[in-house]
C-alpha atoms as a PDB file:
ATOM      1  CA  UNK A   1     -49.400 -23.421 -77.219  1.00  0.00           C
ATOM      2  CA  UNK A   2     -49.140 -21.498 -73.665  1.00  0.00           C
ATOM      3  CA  UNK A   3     -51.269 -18.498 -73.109  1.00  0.00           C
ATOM      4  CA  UNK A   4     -49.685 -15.641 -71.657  1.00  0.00           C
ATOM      5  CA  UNK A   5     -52.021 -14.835 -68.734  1.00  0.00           C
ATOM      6  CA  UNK A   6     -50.395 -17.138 -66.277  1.00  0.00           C
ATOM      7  CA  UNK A   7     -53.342 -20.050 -66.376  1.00  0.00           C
ATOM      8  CA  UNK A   8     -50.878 -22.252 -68.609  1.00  0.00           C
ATOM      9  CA  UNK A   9     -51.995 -24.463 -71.354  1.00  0.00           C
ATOM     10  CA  UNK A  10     -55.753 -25.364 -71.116  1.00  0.00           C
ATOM     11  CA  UNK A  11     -55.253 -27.845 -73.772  1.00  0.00           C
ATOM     12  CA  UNK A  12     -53.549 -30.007 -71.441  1.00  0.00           C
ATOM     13  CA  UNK A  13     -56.573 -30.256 -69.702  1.00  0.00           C
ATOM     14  CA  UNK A  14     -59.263 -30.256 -72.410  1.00  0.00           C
ATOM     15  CA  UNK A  15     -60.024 -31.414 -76.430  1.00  0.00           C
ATOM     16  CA  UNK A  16     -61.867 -29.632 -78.617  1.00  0.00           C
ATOM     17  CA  UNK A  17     -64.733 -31.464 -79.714  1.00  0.00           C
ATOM     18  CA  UNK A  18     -67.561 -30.801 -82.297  1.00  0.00           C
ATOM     19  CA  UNK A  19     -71.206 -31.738 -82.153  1.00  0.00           C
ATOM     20  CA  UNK A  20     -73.665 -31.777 -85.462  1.00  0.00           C
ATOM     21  CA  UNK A  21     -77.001 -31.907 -85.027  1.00  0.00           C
ATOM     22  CA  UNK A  22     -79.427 -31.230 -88.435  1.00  0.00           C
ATOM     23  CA  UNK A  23     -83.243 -32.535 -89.207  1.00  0.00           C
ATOM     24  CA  UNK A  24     -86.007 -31.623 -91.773  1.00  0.00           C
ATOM     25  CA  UNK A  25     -86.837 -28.259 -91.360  1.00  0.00           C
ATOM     26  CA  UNK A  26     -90.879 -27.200 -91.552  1.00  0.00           C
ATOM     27  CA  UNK A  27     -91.587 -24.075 -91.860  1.00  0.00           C
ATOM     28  CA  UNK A  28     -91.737 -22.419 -95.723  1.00  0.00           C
ATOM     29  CA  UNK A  29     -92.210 -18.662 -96.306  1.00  0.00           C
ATOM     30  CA  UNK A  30     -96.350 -18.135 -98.117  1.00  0.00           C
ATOM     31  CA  UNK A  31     -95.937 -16.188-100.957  1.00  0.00           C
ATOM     32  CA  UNK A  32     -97.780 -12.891-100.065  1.00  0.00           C
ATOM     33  CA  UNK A  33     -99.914 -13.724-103.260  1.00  0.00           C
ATOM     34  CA  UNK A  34    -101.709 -15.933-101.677  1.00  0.00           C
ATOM     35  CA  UNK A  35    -102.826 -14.216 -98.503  1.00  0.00           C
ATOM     36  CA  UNK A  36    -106.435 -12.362 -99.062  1.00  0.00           C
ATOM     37  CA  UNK A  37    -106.178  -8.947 -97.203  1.00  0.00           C
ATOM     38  CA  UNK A  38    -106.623  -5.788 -98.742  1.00  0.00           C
ATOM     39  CA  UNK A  39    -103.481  -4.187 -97.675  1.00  0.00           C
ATOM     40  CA  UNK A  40     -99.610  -3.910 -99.251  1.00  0.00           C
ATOM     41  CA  UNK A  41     -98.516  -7.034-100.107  1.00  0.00           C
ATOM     42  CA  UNK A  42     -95.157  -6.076 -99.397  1.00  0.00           C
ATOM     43  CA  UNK A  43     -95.665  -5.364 -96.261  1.00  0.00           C
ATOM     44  CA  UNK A  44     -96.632  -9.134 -95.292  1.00  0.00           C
ATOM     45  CA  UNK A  45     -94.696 -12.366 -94.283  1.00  0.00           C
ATOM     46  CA  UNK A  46     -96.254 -14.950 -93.584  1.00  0.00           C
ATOM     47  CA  UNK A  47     -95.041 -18.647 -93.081  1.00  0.00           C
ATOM     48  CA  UNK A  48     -96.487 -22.017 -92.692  1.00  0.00           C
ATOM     49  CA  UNK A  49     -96.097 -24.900 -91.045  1.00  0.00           C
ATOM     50  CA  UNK A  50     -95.331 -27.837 -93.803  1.00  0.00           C
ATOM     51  CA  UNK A  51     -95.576 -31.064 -91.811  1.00  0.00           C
ATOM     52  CA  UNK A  52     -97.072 -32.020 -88.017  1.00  0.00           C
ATOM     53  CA  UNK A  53     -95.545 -34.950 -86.566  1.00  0.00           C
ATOM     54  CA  UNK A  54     -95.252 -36.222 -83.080  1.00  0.00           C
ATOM     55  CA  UNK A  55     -92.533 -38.713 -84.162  1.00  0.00           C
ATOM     56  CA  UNK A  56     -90.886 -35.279 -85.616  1.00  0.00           C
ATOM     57  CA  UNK A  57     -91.184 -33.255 -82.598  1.00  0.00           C
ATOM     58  CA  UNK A  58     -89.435 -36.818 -80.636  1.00  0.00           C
ATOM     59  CA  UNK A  59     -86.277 -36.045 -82.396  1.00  0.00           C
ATOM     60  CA  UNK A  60     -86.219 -32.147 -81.181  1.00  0.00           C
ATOM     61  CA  UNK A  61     -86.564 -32.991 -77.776  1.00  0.00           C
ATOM     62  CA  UNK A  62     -84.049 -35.575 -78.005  1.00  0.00           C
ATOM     63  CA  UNK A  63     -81.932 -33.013 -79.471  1.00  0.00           C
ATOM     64  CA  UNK A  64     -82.515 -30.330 -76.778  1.00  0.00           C
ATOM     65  CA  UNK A  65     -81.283 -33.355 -74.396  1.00  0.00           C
ATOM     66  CA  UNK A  66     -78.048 -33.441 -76.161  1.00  0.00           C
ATOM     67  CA  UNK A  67     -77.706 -29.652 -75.835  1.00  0.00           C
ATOM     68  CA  UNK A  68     -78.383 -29.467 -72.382  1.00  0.00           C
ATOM     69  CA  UNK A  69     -75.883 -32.112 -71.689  1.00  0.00           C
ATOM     70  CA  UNK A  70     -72.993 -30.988 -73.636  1.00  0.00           C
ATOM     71  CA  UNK A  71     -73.649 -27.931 -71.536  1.00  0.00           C
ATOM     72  CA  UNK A  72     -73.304 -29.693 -68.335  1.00  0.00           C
ATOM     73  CA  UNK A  73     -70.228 -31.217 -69.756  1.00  0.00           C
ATOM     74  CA  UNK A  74     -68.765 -28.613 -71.794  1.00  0.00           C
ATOM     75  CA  UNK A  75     -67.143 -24.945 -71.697  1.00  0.00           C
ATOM     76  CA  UNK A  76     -66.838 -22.601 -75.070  1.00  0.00           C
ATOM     77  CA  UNK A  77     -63.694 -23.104 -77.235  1.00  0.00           C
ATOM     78  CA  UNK A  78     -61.893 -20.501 -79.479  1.00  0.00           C
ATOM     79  CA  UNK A  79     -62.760 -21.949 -82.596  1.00  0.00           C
ATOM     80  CA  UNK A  80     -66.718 -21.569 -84.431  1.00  0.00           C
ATOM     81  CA  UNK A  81     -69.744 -22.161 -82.690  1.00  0.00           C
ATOM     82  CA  UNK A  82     -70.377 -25.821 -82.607  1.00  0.00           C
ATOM     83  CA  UNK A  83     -67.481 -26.494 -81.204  1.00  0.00           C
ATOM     84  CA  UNK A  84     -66.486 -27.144 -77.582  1.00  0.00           C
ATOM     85  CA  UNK A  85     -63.551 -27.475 -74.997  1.00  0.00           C
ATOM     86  CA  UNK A  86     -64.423 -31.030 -73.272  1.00  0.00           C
ATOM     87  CA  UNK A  87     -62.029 -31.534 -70.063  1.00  0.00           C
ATOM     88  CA  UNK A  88     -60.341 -34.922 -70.180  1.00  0.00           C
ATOM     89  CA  UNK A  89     -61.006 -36.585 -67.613  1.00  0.00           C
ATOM     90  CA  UNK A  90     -64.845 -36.556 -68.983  1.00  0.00           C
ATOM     91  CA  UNK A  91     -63.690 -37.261 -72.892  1.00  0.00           C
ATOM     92  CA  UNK A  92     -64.379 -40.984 -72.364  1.00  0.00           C
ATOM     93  CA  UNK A  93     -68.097 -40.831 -70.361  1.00  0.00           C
ATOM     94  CA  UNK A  94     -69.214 -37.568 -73.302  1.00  0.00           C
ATOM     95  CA  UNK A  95     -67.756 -39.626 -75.862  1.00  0.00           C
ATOM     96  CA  UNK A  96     -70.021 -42.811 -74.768  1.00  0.00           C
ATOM     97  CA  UNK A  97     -72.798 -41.159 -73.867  1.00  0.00           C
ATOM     98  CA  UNK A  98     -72.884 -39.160 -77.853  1.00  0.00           C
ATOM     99  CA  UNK A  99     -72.791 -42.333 -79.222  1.00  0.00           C
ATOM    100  CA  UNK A 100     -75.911 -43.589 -77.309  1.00  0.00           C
ATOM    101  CA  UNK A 101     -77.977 -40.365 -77.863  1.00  0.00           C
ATOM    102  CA  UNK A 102     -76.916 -40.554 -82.075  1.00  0.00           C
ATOM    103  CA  UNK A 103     -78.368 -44.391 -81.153  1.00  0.00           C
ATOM    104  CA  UNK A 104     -81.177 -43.448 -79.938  1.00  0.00           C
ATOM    105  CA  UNK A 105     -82.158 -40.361 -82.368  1.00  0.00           C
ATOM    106  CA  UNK A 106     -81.355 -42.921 -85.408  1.00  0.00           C
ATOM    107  CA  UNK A 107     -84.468 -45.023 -83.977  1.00  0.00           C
ATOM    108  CA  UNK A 108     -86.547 -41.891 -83.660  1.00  0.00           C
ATOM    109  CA  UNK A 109     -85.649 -40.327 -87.336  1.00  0.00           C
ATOM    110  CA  UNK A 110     -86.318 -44.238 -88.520  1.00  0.00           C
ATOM    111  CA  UNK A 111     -89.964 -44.088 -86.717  1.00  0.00           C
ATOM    112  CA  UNK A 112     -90.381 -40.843 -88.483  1.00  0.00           C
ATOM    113  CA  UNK A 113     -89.347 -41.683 -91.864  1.00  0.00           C
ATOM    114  CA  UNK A 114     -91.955 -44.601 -91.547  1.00  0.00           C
ATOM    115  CA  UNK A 115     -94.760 -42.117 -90.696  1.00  0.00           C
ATOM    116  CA  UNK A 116     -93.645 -39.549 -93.429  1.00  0.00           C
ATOM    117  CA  UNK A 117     -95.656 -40.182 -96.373  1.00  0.00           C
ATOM    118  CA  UNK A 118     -99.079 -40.719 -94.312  1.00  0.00           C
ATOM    119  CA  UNK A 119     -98.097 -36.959 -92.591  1.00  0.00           C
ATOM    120  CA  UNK A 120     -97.201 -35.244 -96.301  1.00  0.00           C
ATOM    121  CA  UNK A 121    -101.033 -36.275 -96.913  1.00  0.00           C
ATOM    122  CA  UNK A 122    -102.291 -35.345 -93.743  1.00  0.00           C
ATOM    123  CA  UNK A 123    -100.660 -31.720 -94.735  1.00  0.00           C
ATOM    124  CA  UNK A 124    -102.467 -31.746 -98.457  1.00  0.00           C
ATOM    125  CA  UNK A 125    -105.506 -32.062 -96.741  1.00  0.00           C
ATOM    126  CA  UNK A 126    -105.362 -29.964 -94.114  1.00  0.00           C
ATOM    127  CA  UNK A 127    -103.520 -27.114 -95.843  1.00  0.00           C
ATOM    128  CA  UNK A 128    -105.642 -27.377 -98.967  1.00  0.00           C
ATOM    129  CA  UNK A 129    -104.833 -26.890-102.718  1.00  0.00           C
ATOM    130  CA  UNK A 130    -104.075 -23.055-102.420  1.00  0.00           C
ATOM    131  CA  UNK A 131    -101.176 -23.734 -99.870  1.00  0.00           C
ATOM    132  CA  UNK A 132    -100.014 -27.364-100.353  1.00  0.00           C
ATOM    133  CA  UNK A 133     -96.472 -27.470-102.586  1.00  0.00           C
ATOM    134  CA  UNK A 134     -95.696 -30.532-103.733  1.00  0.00           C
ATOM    135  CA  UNK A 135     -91.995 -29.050-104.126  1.00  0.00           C
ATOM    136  CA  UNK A 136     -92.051 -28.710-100.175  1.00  0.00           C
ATOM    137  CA  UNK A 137     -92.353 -32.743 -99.661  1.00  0.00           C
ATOM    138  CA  UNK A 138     -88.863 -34.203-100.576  1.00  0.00           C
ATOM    139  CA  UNK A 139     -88.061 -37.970-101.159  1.00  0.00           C
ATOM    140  CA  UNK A 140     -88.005 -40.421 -98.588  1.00  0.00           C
ATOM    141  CA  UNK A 141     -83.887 -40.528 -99.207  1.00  0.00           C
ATOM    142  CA  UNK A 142     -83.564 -37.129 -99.149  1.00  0.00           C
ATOM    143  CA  UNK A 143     -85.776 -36.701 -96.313  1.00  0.00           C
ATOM    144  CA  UNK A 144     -83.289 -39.126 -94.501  1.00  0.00           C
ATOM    145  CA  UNK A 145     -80.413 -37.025 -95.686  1.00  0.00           C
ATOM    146  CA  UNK A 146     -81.792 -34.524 -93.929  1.00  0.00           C
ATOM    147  CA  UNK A 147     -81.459 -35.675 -90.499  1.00  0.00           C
ATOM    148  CA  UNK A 148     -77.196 -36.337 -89.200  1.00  0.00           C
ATOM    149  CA  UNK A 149     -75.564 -36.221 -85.762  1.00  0.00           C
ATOM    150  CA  UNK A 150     -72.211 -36.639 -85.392  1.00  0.00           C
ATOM    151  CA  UNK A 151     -69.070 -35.590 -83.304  1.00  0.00           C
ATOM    152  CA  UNK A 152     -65.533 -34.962 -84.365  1.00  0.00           C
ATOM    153  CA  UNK A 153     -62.531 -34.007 -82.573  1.00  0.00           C
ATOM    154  CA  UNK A 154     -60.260 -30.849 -83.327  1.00  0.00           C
ATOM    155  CA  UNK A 155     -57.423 -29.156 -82.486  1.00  0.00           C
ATOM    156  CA  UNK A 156     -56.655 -25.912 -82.428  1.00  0.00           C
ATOM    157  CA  UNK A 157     -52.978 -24.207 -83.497  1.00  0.00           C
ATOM    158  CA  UNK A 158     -51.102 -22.297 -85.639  1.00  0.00           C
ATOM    159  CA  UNK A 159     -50.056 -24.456 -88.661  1.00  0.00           C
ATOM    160  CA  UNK A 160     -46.131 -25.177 -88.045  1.00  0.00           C
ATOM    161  CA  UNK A 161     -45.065 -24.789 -91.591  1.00  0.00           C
ATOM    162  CA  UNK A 162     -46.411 -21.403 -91.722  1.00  0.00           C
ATOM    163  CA  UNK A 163     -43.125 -20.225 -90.222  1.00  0.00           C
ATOM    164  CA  UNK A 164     -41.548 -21.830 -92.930  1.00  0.00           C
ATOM    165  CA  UNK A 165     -43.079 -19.893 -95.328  1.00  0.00           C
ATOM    166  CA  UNK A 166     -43.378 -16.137 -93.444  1.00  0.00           C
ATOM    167  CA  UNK A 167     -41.939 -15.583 -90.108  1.00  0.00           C
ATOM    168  CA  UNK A 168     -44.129 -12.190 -89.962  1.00  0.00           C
ATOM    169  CA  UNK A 169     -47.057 -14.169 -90.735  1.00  0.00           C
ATOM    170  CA  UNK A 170     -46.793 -17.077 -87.878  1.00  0.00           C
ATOM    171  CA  UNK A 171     -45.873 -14.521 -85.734  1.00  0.00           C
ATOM    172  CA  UNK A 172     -48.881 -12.853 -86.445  1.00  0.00           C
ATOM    173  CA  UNK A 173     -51.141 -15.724 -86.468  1.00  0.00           C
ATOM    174  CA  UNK A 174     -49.474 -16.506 -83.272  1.00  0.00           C
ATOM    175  CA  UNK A 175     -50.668 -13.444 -81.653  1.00  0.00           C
ATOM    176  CA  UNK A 176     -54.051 -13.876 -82.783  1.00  0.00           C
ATOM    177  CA  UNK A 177     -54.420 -17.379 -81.657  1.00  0.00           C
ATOM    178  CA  UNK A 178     -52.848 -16.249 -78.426  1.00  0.00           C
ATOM    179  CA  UNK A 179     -55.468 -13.435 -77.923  1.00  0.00           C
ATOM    180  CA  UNK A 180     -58.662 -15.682 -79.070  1.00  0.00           C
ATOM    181  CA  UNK A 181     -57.097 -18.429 -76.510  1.00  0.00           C
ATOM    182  CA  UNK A 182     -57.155 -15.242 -73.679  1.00  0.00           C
ATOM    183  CA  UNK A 183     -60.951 -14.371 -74.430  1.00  0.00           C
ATOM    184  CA  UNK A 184     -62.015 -17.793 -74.169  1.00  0.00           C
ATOM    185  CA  UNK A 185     -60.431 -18.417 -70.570  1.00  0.00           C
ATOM    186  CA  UNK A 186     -62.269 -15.400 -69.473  1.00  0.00           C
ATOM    187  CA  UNK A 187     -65.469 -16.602 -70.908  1.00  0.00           C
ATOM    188  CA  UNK A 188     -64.975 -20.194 -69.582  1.00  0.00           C
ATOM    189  CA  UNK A 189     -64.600 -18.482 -65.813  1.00  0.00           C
ATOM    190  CA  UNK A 190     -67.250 -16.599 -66.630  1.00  0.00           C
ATOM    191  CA  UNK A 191     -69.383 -19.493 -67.728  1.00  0.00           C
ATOM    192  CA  UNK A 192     -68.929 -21.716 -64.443  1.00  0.00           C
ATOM    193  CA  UNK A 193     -69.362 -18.872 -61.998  1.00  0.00           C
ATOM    194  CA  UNK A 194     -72.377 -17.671 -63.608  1.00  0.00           C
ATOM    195  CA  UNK A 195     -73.566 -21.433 -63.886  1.00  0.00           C
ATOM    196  CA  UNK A 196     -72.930 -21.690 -60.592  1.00  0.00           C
ATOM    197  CA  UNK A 197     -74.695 -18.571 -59.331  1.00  0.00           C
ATOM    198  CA  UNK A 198     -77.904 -19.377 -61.347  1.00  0.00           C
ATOM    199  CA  UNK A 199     -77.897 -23.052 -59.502  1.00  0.00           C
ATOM    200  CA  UNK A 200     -77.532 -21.096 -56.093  1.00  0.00           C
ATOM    201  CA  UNK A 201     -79.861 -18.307 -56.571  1.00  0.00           C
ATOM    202  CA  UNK A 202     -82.911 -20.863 -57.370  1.00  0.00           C
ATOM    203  CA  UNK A 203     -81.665 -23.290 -54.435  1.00  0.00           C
ATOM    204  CA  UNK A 204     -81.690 -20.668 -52.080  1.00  0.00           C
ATOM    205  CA  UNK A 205     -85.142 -19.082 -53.708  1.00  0.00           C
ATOM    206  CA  UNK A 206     -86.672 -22.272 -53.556  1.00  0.00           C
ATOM    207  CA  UNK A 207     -85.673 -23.399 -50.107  1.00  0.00           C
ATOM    208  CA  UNK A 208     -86.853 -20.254 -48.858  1.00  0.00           C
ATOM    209  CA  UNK A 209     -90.391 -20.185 -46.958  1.00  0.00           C
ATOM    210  CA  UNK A 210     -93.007 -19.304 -49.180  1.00  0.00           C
ATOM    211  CA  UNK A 211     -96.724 -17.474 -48.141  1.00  0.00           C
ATOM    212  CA  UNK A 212     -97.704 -17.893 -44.508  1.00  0.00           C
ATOM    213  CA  UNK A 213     -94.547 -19.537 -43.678  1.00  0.00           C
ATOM    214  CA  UNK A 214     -95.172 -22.757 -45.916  1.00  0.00           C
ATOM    215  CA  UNK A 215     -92.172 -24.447 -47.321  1.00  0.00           C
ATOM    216  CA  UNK A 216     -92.315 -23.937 -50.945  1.00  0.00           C
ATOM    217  CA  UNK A 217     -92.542 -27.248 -53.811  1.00  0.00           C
ATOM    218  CA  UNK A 218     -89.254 -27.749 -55.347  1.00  0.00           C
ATOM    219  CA  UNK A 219     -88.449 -30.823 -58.257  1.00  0.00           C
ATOM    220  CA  UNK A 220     -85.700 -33.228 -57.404  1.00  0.00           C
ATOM    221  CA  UNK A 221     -83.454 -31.734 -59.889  1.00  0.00           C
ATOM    222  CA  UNK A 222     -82.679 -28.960 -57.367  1.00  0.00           C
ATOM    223  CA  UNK A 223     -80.631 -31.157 -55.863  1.00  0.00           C
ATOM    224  CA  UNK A 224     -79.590 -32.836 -58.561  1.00  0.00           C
ATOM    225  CA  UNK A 225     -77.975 -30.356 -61.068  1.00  0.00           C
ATOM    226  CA  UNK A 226     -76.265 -28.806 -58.131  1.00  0.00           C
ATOM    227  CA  UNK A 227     -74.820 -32.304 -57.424  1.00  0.00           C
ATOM    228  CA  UNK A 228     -73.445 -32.754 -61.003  1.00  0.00           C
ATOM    229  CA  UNK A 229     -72.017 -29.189 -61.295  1.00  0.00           C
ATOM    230  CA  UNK A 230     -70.257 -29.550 -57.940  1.00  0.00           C
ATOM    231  CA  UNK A 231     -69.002 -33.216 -59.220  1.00  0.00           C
ATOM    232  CA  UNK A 232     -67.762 -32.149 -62.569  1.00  0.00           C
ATOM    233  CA  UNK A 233     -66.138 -28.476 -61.697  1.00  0.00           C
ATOM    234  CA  UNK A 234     -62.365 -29.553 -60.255  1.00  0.00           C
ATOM    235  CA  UNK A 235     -62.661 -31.699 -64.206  1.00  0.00           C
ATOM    236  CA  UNK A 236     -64.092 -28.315 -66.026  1.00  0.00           C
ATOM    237  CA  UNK A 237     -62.008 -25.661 -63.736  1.00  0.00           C
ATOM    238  CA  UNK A 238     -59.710 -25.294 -66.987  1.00  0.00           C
ATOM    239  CA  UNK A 239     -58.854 -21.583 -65.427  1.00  0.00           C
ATOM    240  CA  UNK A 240     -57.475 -22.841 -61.660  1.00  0.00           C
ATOM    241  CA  UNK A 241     -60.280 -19.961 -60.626  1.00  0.00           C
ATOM    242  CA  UNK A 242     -59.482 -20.539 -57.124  1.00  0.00           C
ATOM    243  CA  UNK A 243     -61.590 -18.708 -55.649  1.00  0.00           C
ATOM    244  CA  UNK A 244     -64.705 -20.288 -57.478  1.00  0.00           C
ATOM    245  CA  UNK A 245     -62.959 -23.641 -56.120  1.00  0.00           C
ATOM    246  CA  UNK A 246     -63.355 -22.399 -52.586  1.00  0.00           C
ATOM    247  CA  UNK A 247     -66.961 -22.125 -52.918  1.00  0.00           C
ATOM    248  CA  UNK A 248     -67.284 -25.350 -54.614  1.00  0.00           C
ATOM    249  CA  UNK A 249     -66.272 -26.962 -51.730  1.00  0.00           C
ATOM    250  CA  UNK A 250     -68.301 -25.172 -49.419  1.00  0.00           C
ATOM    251  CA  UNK A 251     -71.467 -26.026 -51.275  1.00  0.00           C
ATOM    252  CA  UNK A 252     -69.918 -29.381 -51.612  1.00  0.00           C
ATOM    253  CA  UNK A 253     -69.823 -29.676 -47.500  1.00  0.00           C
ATOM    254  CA  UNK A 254     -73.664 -28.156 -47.253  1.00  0.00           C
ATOM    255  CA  UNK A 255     -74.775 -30.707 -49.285  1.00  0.00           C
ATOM    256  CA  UNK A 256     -73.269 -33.665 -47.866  1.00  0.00           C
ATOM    257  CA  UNK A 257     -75.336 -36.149 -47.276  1.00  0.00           C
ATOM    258  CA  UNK A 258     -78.652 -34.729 -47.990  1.00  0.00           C
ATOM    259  CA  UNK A 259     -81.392 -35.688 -50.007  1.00  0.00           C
ATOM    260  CA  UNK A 260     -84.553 -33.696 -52.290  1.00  0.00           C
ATOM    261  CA  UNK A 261     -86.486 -35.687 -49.625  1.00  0.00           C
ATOM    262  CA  UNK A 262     -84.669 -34.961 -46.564  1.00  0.00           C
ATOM    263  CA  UNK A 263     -84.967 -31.267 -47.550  1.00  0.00           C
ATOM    264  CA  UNK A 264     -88.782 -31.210 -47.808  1.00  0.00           C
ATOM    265  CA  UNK A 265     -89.424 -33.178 -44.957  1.00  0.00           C
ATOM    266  CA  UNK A 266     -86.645 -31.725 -42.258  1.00  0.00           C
ATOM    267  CA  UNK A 267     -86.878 -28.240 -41.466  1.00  0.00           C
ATOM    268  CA  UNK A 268     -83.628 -27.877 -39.720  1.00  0.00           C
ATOM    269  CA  UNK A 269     -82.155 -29.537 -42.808  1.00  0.00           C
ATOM    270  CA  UNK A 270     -84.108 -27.242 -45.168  1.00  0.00           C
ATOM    271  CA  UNK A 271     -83.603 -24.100 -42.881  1.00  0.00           C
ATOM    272  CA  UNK A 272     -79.131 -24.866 -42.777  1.00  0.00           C
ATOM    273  CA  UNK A 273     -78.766 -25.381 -46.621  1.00  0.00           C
ATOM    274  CA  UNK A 274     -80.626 -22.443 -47.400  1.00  0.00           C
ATOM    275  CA  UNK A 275     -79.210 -19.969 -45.101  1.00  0.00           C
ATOM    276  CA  UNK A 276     -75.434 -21.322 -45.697  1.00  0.00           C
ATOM    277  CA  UNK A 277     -76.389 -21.526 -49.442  1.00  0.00           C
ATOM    278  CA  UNK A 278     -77.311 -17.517 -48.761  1.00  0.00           C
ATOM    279  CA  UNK A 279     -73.805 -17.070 -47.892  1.00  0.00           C
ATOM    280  CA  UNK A 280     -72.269 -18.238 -50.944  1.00  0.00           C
ATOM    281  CA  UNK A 281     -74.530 -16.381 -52.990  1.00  0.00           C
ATOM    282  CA  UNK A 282     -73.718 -13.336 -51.555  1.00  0.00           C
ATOM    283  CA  UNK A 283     -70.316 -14.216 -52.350  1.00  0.00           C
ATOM    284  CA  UNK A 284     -70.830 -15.024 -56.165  1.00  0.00           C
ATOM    285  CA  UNK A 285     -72.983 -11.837 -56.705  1.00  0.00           C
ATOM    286  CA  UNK A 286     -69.254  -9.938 -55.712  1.00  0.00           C
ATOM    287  CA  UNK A 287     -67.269 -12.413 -58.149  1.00  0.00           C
ATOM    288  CA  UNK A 288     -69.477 -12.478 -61.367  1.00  0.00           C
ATOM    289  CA  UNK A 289     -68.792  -9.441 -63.446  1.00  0.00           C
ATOM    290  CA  UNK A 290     -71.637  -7.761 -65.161  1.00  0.00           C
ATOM    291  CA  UNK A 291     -70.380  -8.908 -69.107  1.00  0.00           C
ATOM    292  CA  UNK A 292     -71.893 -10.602 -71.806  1.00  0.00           C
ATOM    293  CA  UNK A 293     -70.474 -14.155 -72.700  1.00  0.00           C
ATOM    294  CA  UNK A 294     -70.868 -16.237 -75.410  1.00  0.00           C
ATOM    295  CA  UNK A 295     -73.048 -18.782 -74.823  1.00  0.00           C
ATOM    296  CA  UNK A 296     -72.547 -22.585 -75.703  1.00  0.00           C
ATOM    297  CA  UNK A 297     -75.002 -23.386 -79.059  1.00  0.00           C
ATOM    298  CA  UNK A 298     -75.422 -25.432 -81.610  1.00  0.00           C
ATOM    299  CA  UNK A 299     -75.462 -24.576 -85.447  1.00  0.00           C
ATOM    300  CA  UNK A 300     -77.469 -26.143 -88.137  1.00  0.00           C
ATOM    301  CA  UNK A 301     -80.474 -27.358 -85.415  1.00  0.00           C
ATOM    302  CA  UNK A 302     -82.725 -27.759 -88.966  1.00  0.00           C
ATOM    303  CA  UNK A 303     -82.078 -28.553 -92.311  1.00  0.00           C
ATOM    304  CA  UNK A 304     -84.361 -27.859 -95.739  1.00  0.00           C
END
């Protein structure tokens, strides 16, 4: 399937892949019976927290790792949330790298399970007889049941025997997919230049002399997810937005060859990238057009 804006077929350039991420969820609603206030009930809602674990809160942040780097990787498809358009070129290193962070949370939801029975009666005592639910504690199997990650691959077209059946109808349908397939290119420009833009404006806020002249302190991942941006954009530039490209490169040149370190401890160095940096943000505060896009997320983050 071509789309009919000029930009060609972005599935030549890019699969659809979906990620799955679900766990234990802990927070329950309190029954407004059970709150002591003189006021209407009704009027109340209150939750509570079932369970505290550490090994619990290891697997969320290992989630929001897999987020954030299907973000890097990743631009927003025309099918549900969940899914994503991966270029390529990068199918083979997100495909690899999944499979070791589905590893890797399989170890942490195992370290949890171990620890779950000795946190369901760390919650009895702590949350007392008036608040503890026995119903809120599931089995140990279906505690485990709770927790998957996993990633498919999908396509995304107009089902050929449809014509078949209704020429009206797959013309239709072909319409629609044609004008879901034009809102997604937009938001996939939109996407990189405003990724782009947000990496710029904190480069050039943080390279920027702070009070009395004193250079301010910046984290190496200033350089960092600049550099992986700029080295994954020609894969992700599903659009041909040339004019993003051009900028790309420029940032590309400014960056060659320095380092976090060089910039903190070279003033020329610091001074160069963050007045040339200046110039490309003025550029991308022309190109990015004030309009919301959909963001990348994730569906079912927790599970009963």
């Amino acid at each position: 399937m071509s789309t009919q804006n000029g930009t060609g077929n972005i599935f030549d350039r890019a699969v659809i892949i979906s990620v799955g991420l679900t766990r234990l969820g802990t927070r329950r609603k309190v029954a407004s019976g059970a709150v002591e206030i003189e006021t209407d009930k009704s009027m109340i809602h209150v939750s509570k927290d079932i369970l505290e674990s550490q090994e619990l809160q290891d697997v969320e942040k290992l989630d929001g790792e897999i987020r954030r780097y299907i973000q890097l990787k990743c631009l927003p498809s025309p099918l549900k949330s969940g899914c994503y358009m991966l270029p390529i070129p990068l199918v083979e290193i997100v495909d690899r790298r999944l499979e070791e962070f589905f590893a890797q949370r399989t170890t942490l939801v195992e370290i949890f399970l171990t620890a779950y029975p000795a946190k369901v009666e760390d919650a009895q005592r702590r949350l007392g007889p008036k608040l503890f639910n026995p119903m809120d504690y599931p089995p140990l199997e279906r505690v485990r049941a709770a927790f998957g990650a996993s990633s498919q691959y999908l396509t995304f077209s107009v089902p050929g025997n449809l014509e078949s059946i209704s020429r009206s109808i797959f013309a239709r349908e072909t319409e629609k997919a044609y004008a879901r397939l034009a809102v997604v290119e937009d938001e996939i420009t939109q996407v990189l230049r405003l990724t782009l833009k947000d990496l710029v404006d904190h480069m050039v806020s943080r390279l920027a002399a702070g009070e009395g002249g004193k250079p301010k302190i910046f984290k190496n991942s200033l350089v960092a997810n600049m550099t992986e941006f700029l080295d994954t954009f020609r894969a992700r530039n599903l659009t041909n937005d040339e004019e993003l490209d051009v900028l790309v490169e420029q940032a590309k040149g400014i960056l060659n060859g320095v380092n976090p370190q060089a910039l903190r401890d070279n003033t020329s160095i610091r001074t160069y990238v963050q007045t040339e940096m200046a110039k490309i943000k003025g550029a991308l505060d022309t190109m990015v057009m004030n309009k919301p896009t959909r963001q990348i997320s994730f569906e079912d983050a927790d599970a009963a």
